[in-house]
Protein backbone atom coordinates (compact mmCIF):
# COMPACT_ATOMS: atom_id res chain seq x y z
CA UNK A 1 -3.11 8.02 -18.05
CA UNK A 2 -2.26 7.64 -13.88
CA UNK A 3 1.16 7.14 -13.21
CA UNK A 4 1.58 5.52 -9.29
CA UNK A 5 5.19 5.96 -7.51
CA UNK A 6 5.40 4.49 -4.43
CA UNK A 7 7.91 5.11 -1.48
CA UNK A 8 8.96 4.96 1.98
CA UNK A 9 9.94 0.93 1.70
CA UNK A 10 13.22 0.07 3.33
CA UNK A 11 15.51 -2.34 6.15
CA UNK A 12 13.65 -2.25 9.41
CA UNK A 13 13.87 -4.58 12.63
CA UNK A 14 10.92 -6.60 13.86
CA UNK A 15 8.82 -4.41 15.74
CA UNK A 16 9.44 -1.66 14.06
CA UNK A 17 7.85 0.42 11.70
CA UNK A 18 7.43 2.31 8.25
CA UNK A 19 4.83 4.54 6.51
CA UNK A 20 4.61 4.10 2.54
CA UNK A 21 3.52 6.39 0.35
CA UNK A 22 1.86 6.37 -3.30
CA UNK A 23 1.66 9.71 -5.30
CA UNK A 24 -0.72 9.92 -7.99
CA UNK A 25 -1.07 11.30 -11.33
CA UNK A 26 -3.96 12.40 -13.22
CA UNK A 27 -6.92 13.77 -12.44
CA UNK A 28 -9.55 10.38 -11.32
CA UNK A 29 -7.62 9.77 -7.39
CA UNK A 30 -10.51 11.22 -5.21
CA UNK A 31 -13.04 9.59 -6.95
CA UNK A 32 -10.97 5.63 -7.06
CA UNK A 33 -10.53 2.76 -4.94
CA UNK A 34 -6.75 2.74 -3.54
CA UNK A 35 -4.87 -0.52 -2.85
CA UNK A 36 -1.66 -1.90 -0.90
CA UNK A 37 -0.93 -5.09 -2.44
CA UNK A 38 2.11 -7.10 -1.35
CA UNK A 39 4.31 -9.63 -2.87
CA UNK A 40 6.91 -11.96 -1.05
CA UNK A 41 9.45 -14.29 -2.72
CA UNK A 42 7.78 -17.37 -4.43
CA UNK A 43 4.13 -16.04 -3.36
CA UNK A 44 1.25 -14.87 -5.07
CA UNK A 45 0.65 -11.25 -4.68
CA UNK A 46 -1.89 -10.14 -2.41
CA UNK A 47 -4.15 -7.85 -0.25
CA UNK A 48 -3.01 -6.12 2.27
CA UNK A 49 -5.54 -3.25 2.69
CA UNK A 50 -8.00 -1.27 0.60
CA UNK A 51 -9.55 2.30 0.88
CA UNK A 52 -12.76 3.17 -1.11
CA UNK A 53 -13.22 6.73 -2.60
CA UNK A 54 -15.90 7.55 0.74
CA UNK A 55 -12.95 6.46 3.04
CA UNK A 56 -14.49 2.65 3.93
CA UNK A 57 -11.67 0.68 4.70
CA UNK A 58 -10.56 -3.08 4.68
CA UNK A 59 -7.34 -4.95 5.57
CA UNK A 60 -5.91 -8.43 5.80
CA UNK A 61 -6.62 -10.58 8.33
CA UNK A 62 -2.49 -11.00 8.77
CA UNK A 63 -2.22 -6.88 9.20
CA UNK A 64 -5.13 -5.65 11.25
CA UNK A 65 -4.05 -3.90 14.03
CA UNK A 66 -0.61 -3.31 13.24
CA UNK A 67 -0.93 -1.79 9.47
CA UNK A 68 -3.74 1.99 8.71
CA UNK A 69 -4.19 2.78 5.02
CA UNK A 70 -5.42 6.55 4.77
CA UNK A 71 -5.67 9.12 1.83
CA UNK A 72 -5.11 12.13 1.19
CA UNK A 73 -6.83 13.51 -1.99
CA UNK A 74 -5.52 17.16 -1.47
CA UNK A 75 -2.54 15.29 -2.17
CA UNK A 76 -3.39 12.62 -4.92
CA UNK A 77 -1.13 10.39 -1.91
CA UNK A 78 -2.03 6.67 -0.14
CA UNK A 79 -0.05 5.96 2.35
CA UNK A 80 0.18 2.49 4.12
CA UNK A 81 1.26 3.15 8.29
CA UNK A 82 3.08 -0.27 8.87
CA UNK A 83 4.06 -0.65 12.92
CA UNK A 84 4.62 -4.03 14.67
CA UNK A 85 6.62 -5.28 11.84
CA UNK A 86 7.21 -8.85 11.26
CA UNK A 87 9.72 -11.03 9.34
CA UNK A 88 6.26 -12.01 7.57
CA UNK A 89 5.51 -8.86 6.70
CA UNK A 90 9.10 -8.79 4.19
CA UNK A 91 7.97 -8.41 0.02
CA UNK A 92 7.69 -5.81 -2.43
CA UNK A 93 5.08 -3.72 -1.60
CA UNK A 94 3.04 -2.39 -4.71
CA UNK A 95 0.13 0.55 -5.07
CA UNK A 96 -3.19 -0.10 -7.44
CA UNK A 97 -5.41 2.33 -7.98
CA UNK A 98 -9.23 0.86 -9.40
CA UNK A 99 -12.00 3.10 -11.13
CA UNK A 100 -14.74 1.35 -13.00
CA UNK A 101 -12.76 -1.14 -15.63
CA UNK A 102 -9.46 0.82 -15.53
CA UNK A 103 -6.66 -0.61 -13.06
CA UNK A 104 -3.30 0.61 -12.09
CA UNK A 105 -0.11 -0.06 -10.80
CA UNK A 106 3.27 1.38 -9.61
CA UNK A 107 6.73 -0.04 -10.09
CA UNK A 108 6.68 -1.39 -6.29
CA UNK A 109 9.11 -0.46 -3.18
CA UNK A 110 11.07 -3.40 -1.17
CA UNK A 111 10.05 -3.92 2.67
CA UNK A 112 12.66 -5.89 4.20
CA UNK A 113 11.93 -6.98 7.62
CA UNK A 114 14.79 -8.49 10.00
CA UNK A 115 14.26 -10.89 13.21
């Protein structure tokens, strides 16, 4: 069983920033797929960026440039670095961890984001 608790969400101006962070449970986290998903008030939840077990990379066409997903595996920890913050960017920001068929997700952590 993986538990994921995320962290780090909070109030922050435009233009600022925040760094999230997922802790892991278990024993699978440096061989899954890690995920920052995101959803906002009345939207569907979605994307925002990926890291693969080999450290590939994606992100959202909305974040790129202003958000860096990284891992640490020493750690069982994803983090999500969040800088040039938008309005837009305001939801509940939730952790997934993917290995084969099995999927995960933590309880989510509010980003508020205020013009």
């Amino acid at each position: 069983q993986v538990q994921l608790v995320e962290s780090g969400g909070g109030l922050v101006q435009a233009g600022g920033s925040l760094r999230l962070s997922c802790a892991a449970s278990g024993s699978i986290f440096s061989i899954a797929a890690m995920g920052w998903y995101r959803q906002a008030p009345g939207k569907q939840r979605e994307l925002v960026a990926s890291i693969t077990s080999g450290g590939s990379t994606n992100y959202a066409d909305s974040v790129k440039g202003r958000f860096t997903i990284s891992r640490d595996n020493a750690k069982n920890t994803v983090y999500l670095q969040m800088s040039s913050l938008k309005p837009e960017d305001t939801a509940v920001y939730y952790c997934n961890l993917k290995r084969g068929p099995m999927s995960y997700w933590g309880q989510g952590t509010q980003v508020t984001v205020s013009s």
